[in-house]
Protein backbone atom coordinates (compact mmCIF):
# COMPACT_ATOMS: atom_id res chain seq x y z
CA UNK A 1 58.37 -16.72 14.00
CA UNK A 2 55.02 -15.19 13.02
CA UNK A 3 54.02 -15.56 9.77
CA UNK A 4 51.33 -12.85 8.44
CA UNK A 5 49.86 -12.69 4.98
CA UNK A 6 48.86 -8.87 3.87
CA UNK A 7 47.02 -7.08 1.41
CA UNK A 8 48.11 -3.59 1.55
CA UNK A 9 45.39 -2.59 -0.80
CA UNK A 10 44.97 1.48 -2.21
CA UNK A 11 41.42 0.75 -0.46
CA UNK A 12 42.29 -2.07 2.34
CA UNK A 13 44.52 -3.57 3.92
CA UNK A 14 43.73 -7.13 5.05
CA UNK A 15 46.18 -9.70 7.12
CA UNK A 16 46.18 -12.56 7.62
CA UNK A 17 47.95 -14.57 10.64
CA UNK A 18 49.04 -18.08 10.32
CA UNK A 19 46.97 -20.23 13.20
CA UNK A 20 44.56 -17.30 13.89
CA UNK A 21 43.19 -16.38 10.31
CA UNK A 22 42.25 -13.19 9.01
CA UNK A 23 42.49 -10.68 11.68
CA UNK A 24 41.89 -7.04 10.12
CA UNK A 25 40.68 -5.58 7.89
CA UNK A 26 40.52 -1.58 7.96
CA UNK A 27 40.94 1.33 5.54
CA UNK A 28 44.18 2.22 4.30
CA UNK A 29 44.00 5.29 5.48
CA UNK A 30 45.75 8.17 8.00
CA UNK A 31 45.05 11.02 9.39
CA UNK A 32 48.26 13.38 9.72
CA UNK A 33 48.82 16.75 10.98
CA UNK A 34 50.01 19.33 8.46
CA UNK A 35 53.59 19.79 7.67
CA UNK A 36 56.70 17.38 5.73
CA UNK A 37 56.51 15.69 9.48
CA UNK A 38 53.30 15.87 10.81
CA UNK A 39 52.13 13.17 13.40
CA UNK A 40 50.05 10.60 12.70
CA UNK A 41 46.85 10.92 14.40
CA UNK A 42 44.60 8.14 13.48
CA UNK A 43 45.06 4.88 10.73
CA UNK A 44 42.57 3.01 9.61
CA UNK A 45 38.80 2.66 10.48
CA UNK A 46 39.25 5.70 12.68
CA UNK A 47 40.78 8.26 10.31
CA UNK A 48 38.34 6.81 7.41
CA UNK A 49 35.49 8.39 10.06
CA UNK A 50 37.42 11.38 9.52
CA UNK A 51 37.05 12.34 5.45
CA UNK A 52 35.84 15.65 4.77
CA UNK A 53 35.47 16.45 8.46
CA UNK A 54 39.36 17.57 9.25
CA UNK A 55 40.01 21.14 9.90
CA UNK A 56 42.89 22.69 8.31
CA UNK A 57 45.42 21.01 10.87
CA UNK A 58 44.85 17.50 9.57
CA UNK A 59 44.68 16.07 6.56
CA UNK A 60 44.01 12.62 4.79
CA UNK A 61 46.50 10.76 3.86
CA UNK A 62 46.27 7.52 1.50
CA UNK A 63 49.71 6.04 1.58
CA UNK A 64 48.98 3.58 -0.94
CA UNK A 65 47.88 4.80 -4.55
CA UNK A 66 46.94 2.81 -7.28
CA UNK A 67 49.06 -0.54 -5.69
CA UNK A 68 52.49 1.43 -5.25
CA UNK A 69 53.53 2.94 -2.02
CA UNK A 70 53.70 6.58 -2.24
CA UNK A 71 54.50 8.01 0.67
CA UNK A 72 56.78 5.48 3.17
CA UNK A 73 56.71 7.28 5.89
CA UNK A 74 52.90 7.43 6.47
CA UNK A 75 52.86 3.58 5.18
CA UNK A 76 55.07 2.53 7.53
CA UNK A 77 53.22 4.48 10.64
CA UNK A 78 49.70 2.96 9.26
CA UNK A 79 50.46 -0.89 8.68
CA UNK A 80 52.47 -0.64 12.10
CA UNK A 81 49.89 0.14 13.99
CA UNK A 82 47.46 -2.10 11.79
CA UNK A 83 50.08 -4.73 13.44
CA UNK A 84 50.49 -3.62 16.73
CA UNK A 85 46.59 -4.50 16.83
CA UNK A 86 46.77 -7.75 15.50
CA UNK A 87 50.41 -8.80 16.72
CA UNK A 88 50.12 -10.68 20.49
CA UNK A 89 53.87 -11.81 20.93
CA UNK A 90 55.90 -8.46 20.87
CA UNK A 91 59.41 -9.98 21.00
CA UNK A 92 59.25 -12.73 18.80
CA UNK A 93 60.45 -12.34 14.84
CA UNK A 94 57.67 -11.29 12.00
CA UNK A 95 57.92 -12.76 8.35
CA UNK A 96 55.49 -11.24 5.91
CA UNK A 97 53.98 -12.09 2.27
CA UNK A 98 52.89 -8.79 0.72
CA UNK A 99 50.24 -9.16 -2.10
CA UNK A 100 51.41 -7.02 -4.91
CA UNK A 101 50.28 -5.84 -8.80
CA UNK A 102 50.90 -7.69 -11.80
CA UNK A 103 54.41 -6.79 -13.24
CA UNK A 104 55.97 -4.95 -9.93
CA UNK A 105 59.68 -3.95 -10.32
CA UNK A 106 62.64 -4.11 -7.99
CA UNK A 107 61.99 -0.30 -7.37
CA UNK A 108 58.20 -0.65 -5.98
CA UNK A 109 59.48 -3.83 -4.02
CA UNK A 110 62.14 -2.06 -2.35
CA UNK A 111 59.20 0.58 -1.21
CA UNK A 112 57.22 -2.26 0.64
CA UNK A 113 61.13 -3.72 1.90
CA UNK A 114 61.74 0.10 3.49
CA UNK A 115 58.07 0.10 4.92
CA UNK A 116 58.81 -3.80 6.82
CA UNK A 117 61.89 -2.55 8.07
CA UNK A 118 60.14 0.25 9.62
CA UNK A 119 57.93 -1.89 11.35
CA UNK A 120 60.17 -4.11 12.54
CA UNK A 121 59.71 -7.20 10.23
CA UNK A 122 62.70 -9.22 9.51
CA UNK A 123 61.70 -11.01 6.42
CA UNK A 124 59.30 -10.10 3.75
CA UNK A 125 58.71 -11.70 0.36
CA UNK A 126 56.25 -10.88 -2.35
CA UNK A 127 53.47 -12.71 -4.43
CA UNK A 128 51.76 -11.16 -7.43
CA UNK A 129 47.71 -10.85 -6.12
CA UNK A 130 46.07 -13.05 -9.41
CA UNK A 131 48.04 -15.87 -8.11
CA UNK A 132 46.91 -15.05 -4.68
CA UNK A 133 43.42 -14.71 -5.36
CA UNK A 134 43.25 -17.75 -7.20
CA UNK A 135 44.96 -20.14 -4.24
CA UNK A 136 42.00 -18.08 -2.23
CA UNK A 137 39.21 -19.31 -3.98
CA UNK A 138 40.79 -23.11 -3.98
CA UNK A 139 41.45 -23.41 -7.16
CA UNK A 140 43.22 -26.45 -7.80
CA UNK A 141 46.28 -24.82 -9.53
CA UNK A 142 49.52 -26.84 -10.91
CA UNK A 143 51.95 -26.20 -13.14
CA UNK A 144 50.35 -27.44 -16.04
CA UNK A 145 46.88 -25.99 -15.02
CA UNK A 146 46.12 -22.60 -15.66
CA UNK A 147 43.14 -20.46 -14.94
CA UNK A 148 41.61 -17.08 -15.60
CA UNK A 149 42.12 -14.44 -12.84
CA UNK A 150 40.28 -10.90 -12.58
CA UNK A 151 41.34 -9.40 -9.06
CA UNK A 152 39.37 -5.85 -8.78
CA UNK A 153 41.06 -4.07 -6.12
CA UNK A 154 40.76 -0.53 -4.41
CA UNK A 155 43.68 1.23 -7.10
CA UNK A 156 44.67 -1.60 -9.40
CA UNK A 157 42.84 -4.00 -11.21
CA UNK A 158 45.28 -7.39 -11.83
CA UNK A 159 43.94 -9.57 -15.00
CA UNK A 160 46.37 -12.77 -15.34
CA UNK A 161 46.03 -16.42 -16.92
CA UNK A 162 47.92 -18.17 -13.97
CA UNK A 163 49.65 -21.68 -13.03
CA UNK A 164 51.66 -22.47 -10.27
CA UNK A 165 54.97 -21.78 -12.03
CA UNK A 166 53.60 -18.01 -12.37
CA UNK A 167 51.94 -15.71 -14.47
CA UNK A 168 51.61 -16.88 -18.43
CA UNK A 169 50.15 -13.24 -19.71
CA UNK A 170 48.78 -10.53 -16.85
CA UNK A 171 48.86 -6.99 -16.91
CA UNK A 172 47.64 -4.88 -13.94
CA UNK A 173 46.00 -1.09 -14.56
CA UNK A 174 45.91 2.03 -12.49
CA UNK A 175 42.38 1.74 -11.33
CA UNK A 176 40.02 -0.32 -9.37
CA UNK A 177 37.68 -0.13 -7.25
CA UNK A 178 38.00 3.41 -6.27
CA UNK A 179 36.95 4.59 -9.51
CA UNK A 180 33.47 3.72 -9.36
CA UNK A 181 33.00 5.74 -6.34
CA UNK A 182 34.74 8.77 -8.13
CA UNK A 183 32.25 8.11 -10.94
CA UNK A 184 29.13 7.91 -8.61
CA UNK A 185 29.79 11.22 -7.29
CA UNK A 186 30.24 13.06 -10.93
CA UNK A 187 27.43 10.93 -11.51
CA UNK A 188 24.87 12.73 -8.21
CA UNK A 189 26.53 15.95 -9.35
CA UNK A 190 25.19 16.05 -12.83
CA UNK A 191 22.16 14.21 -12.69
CA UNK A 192 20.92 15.69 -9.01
CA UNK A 193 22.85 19.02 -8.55
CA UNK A 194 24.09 17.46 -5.41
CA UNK A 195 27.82 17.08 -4.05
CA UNK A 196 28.75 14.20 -2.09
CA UNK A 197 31.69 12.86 -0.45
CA UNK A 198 33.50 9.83 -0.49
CA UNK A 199 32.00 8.12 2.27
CA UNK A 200 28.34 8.74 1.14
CA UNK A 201 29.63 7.31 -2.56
CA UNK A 202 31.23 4.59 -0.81
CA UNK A 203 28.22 3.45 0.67
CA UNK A 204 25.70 3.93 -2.51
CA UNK A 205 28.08 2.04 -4.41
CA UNK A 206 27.69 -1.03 -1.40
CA UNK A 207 24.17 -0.72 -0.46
CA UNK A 208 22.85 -0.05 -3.86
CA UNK A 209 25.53 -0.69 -6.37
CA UNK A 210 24.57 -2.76 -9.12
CA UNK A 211 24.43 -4.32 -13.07
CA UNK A 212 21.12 -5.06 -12.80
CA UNK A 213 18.93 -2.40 -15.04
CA UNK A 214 15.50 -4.05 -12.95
CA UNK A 215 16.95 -3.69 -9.24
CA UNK A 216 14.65 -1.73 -7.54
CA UNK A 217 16.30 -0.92 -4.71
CA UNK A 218 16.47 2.65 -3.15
CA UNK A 219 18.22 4.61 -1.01
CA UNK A 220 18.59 8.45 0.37
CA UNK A 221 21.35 10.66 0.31
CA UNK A 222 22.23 13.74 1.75
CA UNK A 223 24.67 16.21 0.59
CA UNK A 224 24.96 19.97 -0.46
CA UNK A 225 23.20 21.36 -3.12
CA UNK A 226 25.17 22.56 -5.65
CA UNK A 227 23.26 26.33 -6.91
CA UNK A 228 22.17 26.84 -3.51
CA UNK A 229 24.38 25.76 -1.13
CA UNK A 230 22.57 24.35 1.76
CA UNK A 231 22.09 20.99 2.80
CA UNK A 232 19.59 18.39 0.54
CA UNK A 233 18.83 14.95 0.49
CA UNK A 234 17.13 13.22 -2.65
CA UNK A 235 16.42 9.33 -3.53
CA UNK A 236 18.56 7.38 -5.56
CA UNK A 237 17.35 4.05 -7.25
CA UNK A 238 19.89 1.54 -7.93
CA UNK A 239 18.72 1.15 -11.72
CA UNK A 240 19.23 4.76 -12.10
CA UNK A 241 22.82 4.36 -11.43
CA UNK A 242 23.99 1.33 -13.53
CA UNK A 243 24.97 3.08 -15.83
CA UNK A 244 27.55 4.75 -13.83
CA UNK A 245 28.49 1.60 -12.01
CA UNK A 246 29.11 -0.46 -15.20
CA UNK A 247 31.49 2.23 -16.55
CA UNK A 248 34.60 0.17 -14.41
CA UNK A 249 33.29 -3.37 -15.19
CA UNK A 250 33.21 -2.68 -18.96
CA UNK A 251 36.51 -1.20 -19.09
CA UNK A 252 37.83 -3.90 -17.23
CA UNK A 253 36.26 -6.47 -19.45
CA UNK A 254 37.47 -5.35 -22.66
CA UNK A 255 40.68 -5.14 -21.32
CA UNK A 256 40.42 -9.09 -20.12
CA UNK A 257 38.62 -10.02 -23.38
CA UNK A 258 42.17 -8.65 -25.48
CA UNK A 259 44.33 -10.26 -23.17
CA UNK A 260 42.01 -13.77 -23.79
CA UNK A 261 42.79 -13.16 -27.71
CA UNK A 262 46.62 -13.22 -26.97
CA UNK A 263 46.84 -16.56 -25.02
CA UNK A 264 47.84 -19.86 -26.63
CA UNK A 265 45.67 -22.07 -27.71
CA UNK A 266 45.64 -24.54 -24.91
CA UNK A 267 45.47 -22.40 -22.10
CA UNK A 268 42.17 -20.85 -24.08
CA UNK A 269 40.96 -24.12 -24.44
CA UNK A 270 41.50 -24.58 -20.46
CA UNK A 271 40.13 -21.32 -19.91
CA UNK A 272 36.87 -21.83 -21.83
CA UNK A 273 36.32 -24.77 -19.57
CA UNK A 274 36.76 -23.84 -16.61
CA UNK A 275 35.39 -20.15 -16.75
CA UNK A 276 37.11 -16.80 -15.04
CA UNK A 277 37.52 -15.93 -11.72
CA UNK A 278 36.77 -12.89 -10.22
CA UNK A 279 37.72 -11.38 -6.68
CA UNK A 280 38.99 -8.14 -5.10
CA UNK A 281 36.40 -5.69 -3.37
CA UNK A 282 34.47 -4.59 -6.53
CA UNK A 283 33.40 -8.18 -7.51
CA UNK A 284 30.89 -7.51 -4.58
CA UNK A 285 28.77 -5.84 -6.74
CA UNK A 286 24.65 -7.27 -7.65
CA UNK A 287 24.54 -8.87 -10.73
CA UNK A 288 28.41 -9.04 -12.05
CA UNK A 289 28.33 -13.40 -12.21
CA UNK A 290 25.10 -12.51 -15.06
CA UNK A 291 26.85 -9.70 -16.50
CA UNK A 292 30.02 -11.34 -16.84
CA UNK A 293 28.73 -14.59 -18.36
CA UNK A 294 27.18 -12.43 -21.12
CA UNK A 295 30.05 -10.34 -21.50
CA UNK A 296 32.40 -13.05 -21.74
CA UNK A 297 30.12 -16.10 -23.39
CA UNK A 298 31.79 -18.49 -20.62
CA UNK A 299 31.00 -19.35 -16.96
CA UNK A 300 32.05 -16.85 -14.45
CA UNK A 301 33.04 -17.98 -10.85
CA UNK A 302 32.57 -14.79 -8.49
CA UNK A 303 34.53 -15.13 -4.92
CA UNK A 304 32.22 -15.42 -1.92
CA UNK A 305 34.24 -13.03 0.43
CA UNK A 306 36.05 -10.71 -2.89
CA UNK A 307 37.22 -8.40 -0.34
CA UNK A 308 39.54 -10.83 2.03
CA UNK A 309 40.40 -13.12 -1.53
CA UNK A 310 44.66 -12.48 -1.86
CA UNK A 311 44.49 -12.05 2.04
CA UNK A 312 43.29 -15.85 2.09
CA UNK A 313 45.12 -16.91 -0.63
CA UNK A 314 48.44 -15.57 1.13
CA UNK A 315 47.14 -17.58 4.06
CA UNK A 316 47.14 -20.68 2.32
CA UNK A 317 50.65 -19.51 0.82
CA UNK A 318 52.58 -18.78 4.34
CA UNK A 319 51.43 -22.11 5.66
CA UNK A 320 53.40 -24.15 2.97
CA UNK A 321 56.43 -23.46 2.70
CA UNK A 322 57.14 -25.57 -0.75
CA UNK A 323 54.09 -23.40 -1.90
CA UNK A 324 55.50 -20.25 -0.90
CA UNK A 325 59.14 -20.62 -2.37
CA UNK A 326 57.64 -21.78 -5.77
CA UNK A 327 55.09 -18.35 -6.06
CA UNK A 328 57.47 -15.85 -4.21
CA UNK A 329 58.42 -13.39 -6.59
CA UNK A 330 61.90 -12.13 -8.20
CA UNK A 331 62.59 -9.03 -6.98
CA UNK A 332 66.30 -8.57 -7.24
């Protein structure tokens, strides 16, 4: 059987395959010809190319909004062709470990069950991502050994004290990632008169994203102007737009410091020891380990590769099978 590991992310989706390692990672994204039925005409990398360049035919599709599957059908078409690329024995069985939110129910499991069956899996099971993304930055978890998860992905962000018996407190929120590119392009509007698309947000917020107010960095931008309507470019400095950027990471961290407040005393004792950990494609950003450690008066352990984290930690998951029955999820 062939065991895969995936992250079907609002942003990515990332698998993993048992012997080979991670083996894609591409936008989860589709472009679909108009209509209830339209075909699908690209997935991934390829239809990402495609934002704000479709004619009236096509449009974008993101099948995957804010961690819940929204529309199966286009799902199902995108991570079976993320598969087809990544799967070399056609005949033989697939089992799957799907990363999912903090406190999914029965009804947004049996989304992700509808979507495998489409693609031919025969067995899928689920894992909530904190626990995930801490067996991908090794933590040494145990049952009696909890730790401090922040997992900033694409449309959720997951904030969890974990052990290996499961989630002690979490609670998961309908935005991630994402949002600080929606932010950086309000941001370019009001401050530059200049409208931007995703892509060209996407890429300040990874080139020159950042939580440090001395980061000199610069980049250009092009884009429409917004009074005259013609094509501009103007020069953005990455201090200029902290700000903007720290909008999410604030948000997120007053939500972690209230959930802190709630635990017991011993796991806040643990947690106080051994810090928080932070993964998911946001934690990418300049600066956050600094910013964090202020924020939080603790240490702060950032992942080294935040995108591929719950990808990895499913990884370690499928290959360990006493591992994998004691973190699968209830969904029934």
């Amino acid at each position: 059987m062939i065991k895969f590991a995936i992250d079907f992310d609002s942003a990515y989706t990332n698998i993993y395959k048992l012997g080979s390692g991670l083996v894609l990672s591409e936008p989860t994204v589709a472009a679909v010809e108009e209509g209830d039925k339209g075909e699908v005409k690209a997935i991934g990398q390829e239809a990402y190319r495609l934002i704000g360049k479709t004619s009236k035919n096509t449009k974008i599709v993101f099948p995957v909004f804010e961690g819940e599957i929204v529309n199966e059908r286009v799902a199902a078409k995108t991570l079976g062709g993320f598969l087809k690329k990544v799967r070399t024995e056609k005949f033989a069985p697939v089992s799957v470990l799907f990363s999912v939110p903090c406190g999914t129910t029965a009804e947004m499991a049996a989304k992700y069950k509808n979507v495998a069956r489409e693609c031919g899996i025969k067995k899928c099971s689920f894992c909530e991502s904190p626990i995930l993304a801490a067996l991908g930055q090794r933590i040494p978890l145990s049952d009696s050994t909890p730790c401090f998860v922040i997992d900033m992905s694409g449309g959720t962000t997951n904030i969890a004290a974990v052990t290996l018996d499961g989630v002690i407190a979490g609670l998961s929120v309908n935005f991630g990632g994402n949002k600080i590119s929606a932010d950086i392009i309000d941001f370019i509007a009001e401050e530059y008169g200049l409208q931007i698309g995703l892509q060209t947000a996407e890429r300040l917020k990874k080139e020159i994203g950042s939580l440090d107010l001395s980061d000199g960095l610069t980049t250009v931008v092009n884009g429409r102007d917004m009074e005259r309507g013609t094509p501009r470019s103007a020069s953005i400095r990455a201090m200029d737009l902290v700000s903007t950027v720290s909008k999410y990471y604030d948000k997120v961290a007053d939500l972690a410091l209230e959930l802190l407040k709630k635990l017991p005393p011993e796991v806040a004792a643990e947690m106080r020891h051994e810090g928080i950990y932070v993964s998911g494609g946001a934690s990418d950003v300049y600066g956050l380990e600094k910013y964090y450690a202020e924020k939080f008066g603790m240490k702060v352990n950032v992942a080294e590769n935040g995108l591929m984290n719950v990808a990895l930690g499913g990884g370690i998951a499928i290959g360990n099978s006493e591992l994998l029955k004691k973190i699968t999820l209830k969904t029934e």
